[in-house]
N, C-alpha and C. Protein backbone atom coordinates (compact mmCIF):
# COMPACT_ATOMS: atom_id res chain seq x y z
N UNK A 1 30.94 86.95 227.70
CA UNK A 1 29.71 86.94 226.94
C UNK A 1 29.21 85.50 226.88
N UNK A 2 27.98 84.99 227.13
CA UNK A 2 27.11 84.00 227.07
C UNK A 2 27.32 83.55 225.48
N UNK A 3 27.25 81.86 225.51
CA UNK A 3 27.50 81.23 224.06
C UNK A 3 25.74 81.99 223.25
N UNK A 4 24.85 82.02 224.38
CA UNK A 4 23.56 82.31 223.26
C UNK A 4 23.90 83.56 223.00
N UNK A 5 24.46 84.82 223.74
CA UNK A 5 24.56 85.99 223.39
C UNK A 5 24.90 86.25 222.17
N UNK A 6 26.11 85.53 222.15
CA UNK A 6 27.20 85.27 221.03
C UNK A 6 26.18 84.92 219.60
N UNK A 7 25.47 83.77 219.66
CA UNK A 7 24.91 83.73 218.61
C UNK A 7 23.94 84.34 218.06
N UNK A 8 23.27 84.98 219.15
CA UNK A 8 22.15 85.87 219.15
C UNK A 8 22.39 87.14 218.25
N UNK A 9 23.89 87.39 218.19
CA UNK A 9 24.42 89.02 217.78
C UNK A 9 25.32 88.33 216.33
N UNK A 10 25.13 87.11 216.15
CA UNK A 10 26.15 87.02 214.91
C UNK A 10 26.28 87.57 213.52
N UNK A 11 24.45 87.92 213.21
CA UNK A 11 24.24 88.67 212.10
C UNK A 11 25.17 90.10 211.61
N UNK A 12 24.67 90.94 213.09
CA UNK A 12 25.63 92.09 212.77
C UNK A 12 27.17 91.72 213.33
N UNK A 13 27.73 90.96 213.98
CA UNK A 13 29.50 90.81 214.56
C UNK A 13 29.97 89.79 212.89
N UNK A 14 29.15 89.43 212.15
CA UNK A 14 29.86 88.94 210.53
C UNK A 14 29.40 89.76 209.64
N UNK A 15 28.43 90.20 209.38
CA UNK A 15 28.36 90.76 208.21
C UNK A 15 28.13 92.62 208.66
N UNK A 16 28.18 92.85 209.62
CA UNK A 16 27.92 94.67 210.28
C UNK A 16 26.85 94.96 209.32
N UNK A 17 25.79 93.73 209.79
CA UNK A 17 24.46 94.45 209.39
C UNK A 17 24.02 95.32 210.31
N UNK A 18 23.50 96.65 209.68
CA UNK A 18 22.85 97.56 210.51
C UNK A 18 21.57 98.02 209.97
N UNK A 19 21.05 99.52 210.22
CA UNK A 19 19.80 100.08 209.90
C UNK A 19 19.71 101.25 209.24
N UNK A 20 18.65 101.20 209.04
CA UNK A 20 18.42 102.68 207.91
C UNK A 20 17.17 103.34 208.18
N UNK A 21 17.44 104.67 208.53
CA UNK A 21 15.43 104.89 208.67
C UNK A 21 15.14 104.79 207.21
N UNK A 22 13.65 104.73 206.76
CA UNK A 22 13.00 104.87 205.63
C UNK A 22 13.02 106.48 205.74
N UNK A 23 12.52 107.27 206.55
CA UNK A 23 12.15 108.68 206.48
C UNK A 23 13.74 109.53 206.47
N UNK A 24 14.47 109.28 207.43
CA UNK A 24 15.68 110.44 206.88
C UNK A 24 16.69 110.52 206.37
N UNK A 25 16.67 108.95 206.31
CA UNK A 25 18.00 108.08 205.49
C UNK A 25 19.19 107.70 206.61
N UNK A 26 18.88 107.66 207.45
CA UNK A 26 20.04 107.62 208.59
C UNK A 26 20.71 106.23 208.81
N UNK A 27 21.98 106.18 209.16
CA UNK A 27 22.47 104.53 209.09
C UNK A 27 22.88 104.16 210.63
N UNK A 28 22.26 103.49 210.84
CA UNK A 28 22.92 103.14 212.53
C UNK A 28 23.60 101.59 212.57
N UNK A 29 24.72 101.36 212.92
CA UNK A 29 25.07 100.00 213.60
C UNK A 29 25.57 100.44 215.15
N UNK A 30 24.89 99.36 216.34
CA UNK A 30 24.33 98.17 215.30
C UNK A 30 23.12 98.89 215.71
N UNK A 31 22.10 97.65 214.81
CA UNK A 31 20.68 98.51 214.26
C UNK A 31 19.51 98.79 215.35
N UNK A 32 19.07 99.76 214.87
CA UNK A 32 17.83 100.30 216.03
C UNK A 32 16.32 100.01 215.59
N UNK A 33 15.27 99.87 216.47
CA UNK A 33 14.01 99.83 215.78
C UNK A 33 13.49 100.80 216.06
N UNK A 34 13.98 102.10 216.25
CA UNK A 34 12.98 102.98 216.38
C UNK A 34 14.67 104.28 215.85
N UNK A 35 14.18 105.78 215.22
CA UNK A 35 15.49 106.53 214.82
C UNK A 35 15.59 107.38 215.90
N UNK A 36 16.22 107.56 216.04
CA UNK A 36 16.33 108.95 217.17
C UNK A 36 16.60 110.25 216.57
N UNK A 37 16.94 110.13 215.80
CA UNK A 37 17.28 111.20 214.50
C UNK A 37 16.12 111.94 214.38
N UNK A 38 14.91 111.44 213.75
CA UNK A 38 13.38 111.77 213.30
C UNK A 38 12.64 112.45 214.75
N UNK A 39 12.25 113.42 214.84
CA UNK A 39 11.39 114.29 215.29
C UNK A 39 10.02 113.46 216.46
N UNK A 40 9.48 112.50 215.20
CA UNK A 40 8.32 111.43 215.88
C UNK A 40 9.10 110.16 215.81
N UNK A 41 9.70 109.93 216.88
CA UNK A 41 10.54 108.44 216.92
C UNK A 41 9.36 107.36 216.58
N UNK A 42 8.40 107.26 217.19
CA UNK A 42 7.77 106.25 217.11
C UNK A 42 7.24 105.58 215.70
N UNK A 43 6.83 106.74 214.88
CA UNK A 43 6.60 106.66 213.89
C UNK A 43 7.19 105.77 212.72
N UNK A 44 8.50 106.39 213.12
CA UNK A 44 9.56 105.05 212.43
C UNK A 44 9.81 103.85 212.84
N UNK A 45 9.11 103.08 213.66
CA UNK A 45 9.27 102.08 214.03
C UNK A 45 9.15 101.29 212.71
N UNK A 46 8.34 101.74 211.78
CA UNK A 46 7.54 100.58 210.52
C UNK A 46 8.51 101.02 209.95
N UNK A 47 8.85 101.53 209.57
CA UNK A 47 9.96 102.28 208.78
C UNK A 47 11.56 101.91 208.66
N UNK A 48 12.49 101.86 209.85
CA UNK A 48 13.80 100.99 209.62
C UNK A 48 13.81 99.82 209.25
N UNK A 49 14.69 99.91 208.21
CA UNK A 49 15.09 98.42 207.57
C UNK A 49 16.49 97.83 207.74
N UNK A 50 16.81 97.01 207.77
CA UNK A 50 17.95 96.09 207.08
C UNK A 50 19.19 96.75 206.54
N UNK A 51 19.87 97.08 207.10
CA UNK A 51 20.88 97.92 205.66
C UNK A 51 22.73 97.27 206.31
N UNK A 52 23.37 97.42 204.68
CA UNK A 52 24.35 96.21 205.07
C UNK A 52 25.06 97.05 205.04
N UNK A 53 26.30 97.47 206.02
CA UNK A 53 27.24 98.22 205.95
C UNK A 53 28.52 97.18 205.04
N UNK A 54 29.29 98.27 204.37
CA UNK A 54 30.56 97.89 203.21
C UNK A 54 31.92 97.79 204.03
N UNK A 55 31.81 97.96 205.43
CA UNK A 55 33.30 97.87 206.21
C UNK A 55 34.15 98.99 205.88
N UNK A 56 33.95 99.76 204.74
CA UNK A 56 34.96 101.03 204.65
C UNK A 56 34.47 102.11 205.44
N UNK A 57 35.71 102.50 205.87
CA UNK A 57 35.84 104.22 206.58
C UNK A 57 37.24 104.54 206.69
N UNK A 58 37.44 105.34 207.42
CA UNK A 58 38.74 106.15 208.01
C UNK A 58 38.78 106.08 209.37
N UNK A 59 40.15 106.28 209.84
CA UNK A 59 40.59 106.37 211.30
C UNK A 59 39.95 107.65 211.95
N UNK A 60 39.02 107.73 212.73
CA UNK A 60 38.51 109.10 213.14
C UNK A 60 39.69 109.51 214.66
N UNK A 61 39.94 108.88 214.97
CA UNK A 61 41.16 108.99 216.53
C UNK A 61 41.22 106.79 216.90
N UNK A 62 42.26 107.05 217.58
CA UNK A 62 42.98 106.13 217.83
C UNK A 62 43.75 106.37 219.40
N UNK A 63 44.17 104.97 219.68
CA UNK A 63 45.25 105.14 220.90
C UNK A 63 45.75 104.03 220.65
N UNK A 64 46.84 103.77 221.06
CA UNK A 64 47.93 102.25 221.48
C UNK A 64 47.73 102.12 222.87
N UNK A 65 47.23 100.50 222.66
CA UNK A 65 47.08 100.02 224.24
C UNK A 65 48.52 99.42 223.85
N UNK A 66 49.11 99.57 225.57
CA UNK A 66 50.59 99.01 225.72
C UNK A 66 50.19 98.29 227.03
N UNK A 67 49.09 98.34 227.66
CA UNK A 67 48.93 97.71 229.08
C UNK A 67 47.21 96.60 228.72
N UNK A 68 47.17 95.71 228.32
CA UNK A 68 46.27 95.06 228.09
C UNK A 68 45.25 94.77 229.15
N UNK A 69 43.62 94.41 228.65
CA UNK A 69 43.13 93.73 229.61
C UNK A 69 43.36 92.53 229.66
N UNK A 70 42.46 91.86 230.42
CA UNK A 70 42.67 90.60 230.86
C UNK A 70 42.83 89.22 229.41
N UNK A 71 43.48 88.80 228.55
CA UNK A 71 42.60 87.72 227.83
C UNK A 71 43.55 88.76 226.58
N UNK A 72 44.24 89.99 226.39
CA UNK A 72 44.75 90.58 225.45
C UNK A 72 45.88 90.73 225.68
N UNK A 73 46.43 90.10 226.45
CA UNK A 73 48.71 90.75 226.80
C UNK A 73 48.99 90.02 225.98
N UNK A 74 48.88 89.18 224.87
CA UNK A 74 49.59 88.82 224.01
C UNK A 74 49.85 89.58 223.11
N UNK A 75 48.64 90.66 222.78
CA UNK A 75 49.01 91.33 221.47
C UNK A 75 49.67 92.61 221.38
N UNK A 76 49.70 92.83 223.01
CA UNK A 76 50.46 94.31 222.91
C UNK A 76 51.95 94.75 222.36
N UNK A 77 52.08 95.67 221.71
CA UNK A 77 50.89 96.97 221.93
C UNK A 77 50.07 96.59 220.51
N UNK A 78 48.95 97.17 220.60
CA UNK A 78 48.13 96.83 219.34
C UNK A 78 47.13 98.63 219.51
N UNK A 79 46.41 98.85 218.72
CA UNK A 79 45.56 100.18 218.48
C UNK A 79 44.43 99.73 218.32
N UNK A 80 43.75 100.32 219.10
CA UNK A 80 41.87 100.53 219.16
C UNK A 80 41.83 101.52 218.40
N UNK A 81 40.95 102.06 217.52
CA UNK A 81 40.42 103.07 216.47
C UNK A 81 39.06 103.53 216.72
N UNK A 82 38.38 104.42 216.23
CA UNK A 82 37.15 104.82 216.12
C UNK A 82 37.20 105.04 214.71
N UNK A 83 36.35 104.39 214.28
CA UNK A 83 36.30 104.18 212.63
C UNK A 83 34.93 104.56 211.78
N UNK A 84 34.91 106.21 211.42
CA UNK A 84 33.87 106.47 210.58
C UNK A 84 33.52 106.19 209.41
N UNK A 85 32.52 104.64 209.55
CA UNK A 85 32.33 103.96 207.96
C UNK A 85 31.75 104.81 207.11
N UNK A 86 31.92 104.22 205.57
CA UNK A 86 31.64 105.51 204.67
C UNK A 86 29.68 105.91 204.53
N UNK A 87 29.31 105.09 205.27
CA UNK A 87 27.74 105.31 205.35
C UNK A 87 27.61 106.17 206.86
N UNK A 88 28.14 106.45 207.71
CA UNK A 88 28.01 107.07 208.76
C UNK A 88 28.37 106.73 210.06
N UNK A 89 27.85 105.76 210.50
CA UNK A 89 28.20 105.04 212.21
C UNK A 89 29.42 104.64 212.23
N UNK A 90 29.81 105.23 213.14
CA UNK A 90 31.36 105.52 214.09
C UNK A 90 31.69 104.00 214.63
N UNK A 91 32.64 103.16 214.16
CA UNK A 91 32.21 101.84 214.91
C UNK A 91 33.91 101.74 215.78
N UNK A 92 33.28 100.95 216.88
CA UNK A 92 34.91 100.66 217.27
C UNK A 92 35.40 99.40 216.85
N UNK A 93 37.27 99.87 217.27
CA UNK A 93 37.51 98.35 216.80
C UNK A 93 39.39 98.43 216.14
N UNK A 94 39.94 97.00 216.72
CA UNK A 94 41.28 97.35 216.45
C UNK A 94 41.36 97.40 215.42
N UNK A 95 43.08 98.02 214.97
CA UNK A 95 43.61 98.04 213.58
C UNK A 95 44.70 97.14 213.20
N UNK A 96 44.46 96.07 212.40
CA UNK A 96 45.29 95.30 212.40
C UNK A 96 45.91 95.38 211.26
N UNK A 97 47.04 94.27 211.06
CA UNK A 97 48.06 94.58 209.59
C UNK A 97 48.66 95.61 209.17
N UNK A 98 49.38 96.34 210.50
CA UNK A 98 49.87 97.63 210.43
C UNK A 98 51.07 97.86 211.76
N UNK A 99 52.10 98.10 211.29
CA UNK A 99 52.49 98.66 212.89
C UNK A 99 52.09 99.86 213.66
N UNK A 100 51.76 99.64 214.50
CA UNK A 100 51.14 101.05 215.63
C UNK A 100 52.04 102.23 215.29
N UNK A 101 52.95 102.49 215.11
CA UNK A 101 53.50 103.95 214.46
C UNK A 101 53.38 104.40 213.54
N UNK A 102 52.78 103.55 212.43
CA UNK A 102 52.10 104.01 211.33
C UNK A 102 50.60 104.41 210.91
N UNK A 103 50.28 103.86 212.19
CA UNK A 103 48.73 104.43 212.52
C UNK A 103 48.50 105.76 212.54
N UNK A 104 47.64 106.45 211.59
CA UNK A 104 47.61 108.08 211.74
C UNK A 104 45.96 107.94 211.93
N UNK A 105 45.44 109.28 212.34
CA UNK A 105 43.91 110.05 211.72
C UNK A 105 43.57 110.28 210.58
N UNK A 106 42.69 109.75 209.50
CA UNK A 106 42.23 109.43 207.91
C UNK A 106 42.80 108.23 207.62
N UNK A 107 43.44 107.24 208.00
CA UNK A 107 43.39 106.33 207.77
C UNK A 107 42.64 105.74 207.29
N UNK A 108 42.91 105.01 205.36
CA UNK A 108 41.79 104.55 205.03
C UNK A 108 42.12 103.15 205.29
N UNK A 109 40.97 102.79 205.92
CA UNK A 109 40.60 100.98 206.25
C UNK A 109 39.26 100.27 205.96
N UNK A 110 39.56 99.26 206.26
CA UNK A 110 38.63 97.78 205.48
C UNK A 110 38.33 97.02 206.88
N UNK A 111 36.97 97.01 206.88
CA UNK A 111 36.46 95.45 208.04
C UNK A 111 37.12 94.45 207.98
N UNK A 112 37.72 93.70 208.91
CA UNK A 112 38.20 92.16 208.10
C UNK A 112 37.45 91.08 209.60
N UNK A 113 37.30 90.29 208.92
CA UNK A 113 36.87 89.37 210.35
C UNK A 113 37.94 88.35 210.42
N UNK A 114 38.36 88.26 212.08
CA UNK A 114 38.94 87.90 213.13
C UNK A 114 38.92 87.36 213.94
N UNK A 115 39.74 86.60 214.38
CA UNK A 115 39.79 85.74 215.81
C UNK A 115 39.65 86.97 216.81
N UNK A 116 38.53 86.90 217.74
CA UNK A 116 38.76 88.14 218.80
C UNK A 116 39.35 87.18 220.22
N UNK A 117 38.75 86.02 220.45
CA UNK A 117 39.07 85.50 221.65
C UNK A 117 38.57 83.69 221.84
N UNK A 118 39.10 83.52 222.61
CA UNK A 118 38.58 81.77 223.08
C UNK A 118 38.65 81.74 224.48
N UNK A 119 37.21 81.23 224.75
CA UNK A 119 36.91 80.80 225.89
C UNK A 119 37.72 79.69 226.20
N UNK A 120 38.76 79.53 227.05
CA UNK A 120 39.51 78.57 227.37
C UNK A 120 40.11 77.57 226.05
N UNK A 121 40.97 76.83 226.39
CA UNK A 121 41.34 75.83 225.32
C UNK A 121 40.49 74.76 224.65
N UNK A 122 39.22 74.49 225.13
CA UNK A 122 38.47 73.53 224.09
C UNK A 122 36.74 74.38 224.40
N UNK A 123 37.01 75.99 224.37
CA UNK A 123 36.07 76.36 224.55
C UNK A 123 35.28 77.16 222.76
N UNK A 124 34.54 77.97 222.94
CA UNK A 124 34.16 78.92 221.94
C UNK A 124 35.16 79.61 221.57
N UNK A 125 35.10 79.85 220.27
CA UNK A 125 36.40 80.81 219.54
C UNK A 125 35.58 81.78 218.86
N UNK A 126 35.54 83.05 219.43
CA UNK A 126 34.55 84.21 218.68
C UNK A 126 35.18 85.10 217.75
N UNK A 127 34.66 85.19 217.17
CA UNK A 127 35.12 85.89 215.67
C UNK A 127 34.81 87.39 215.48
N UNK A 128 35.04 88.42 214.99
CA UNK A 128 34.13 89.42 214.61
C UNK A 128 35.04 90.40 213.62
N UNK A 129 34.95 91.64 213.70
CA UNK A 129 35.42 92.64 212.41
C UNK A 129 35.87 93.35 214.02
N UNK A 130 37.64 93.38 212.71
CA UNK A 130 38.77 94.49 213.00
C UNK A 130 38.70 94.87 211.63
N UNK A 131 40.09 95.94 212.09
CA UNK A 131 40.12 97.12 210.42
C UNK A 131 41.62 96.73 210.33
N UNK A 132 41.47 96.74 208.91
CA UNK A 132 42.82 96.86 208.24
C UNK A 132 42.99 98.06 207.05
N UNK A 133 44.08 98.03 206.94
CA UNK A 133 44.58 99.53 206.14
C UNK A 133 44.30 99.10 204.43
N UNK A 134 43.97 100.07 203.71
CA UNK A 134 43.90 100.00 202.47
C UNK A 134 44.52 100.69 201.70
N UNK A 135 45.05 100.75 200.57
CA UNK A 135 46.26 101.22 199.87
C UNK A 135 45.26 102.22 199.29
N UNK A 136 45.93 103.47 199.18
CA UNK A 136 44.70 104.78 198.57
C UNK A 136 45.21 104.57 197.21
N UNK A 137 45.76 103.65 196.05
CA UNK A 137 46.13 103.39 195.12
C UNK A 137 44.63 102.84 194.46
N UNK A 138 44.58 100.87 195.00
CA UNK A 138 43.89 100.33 194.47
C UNK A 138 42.95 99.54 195.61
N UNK A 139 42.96 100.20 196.60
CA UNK A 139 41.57 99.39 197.58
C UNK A 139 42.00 98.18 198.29
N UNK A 140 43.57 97.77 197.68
CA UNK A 140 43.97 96.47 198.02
C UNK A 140 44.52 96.81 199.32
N UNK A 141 44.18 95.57 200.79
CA UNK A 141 44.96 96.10 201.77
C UNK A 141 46.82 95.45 201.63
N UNK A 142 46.93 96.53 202.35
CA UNK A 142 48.36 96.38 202.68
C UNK A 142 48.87 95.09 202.78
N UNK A 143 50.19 95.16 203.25
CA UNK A 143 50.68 94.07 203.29
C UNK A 143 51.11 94.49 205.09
N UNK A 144 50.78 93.40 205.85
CA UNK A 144 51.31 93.94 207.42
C UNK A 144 52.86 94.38 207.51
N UNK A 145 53.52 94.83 208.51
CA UNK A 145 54.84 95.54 208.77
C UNK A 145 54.82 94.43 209.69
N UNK A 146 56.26 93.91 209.43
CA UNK A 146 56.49 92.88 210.02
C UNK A 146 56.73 92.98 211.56
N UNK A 147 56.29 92.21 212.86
CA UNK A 147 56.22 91.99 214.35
C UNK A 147 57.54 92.92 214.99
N UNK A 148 57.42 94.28 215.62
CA UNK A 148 58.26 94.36 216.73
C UNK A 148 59.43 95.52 215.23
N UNK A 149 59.05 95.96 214.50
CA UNK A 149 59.91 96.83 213.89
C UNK A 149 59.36 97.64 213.50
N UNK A 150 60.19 98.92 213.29
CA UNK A 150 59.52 100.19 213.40
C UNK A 150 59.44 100.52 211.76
N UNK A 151 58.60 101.59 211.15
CA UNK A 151 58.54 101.71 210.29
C UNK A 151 58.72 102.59 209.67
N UNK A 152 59.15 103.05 208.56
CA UNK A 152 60.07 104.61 208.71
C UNK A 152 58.66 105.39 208.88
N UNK A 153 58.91 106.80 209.40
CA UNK A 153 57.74 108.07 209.75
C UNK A 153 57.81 108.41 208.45
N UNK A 154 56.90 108.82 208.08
CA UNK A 154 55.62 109.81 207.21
C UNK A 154 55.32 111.10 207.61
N UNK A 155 55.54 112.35 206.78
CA UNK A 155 55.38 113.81 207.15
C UNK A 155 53.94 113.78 208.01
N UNK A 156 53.04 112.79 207.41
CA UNK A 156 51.62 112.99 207.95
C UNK A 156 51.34 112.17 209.06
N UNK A 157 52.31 111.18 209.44
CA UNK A 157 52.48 110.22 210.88
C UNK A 157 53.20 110.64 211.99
N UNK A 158 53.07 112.14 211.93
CA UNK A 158 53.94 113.01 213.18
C UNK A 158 53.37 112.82 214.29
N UNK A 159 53.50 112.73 215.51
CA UNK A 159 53.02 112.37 216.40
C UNK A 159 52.18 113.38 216.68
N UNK A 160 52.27 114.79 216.71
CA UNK A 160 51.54 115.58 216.53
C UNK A 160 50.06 115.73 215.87
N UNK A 161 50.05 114.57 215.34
CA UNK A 161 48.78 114.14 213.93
C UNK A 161 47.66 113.71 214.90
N UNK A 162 48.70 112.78 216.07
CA UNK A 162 47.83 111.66 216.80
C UNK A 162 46.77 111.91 217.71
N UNK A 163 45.65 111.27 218.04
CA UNK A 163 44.64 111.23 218.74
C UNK A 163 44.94 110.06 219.75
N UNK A 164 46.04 110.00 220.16
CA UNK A 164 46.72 108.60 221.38
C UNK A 164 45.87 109.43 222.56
N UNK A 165 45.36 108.42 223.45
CA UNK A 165 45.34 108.91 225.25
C UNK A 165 46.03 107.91 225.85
């Protein structure tokens, strides 16, 4: 990705600002100027606004990458998620502060922003939102499972549960 790209998109990759129609209430990240939702797209052009997504949702499916791309073999294995925030749009994005066997489907998680990558050693260091797990107690996230150990299974962390490809 281009350094202007990068800055060009920083609004929504820090804060997951997205959109809202005025007419059907719909939430899109990242944001659209026209809804696709609404019947007369065009119409809504005057109409979407600004709307700040809260980083909460659930694990909608998941997989463990164990074979990285290029610029990611350090972190394997790590989990990509599809994460339905609590306003609507499905966002992707890893799950961090968790060991991968404890990763289930409903997983409740939190946006957190992250080191995603660096362009070489005295290059750009880009940042953006991964998910981390939240305690269904008090909202507080977890505490990570420490590197390379397994964590005991959960009736509801059967592998059977999983959405892995």
């Amino acid at each position: 990705m281009s350094v202007a790209r990068f800055w060009r998109e920083t609004p929504r990759r820090y804060n997951l600002a997205g959109s809202k129609c005025g007419r059907c209430g719909t939430v899109y990240f990242p944001p659209r100027a026209v809804c696709p939702t609404c019947p007369q797209h065009r119409e809504t052009m005057a109409q979407m606004g600004p709307f700040q997504l809260t980083g909460d949702g659930t694990v909608f499916a998941y997989t463990v990458v164990h074979e990285a791309a290029e610029g990611f073999e350090m972190l394997v294995p790590y989990v990509l998620a599809l994460v339905r925030t609590v306003e609507g749009p499905m966002l992707t994005g890893q799950v961090v502060d968790i060991d991968p066997s404890e990763v289930r489907i409903g997983l409740k998680v939190r946006a957190t922003f992250r080191k995603l990558r660096e362009e070489g050693k005295a290059g750009v260091i880009h940042y953006g939102y991964k998910f981390a797990p939240v305690s269904d107690a008090d909202g507080a996230p977890r505490r990570p499972a420490p590197r390379g150990t397994a964590a005991a299974s959960t009736p509801d962390a059967a592998p059977a549960d999983r959405a892995s490809a």
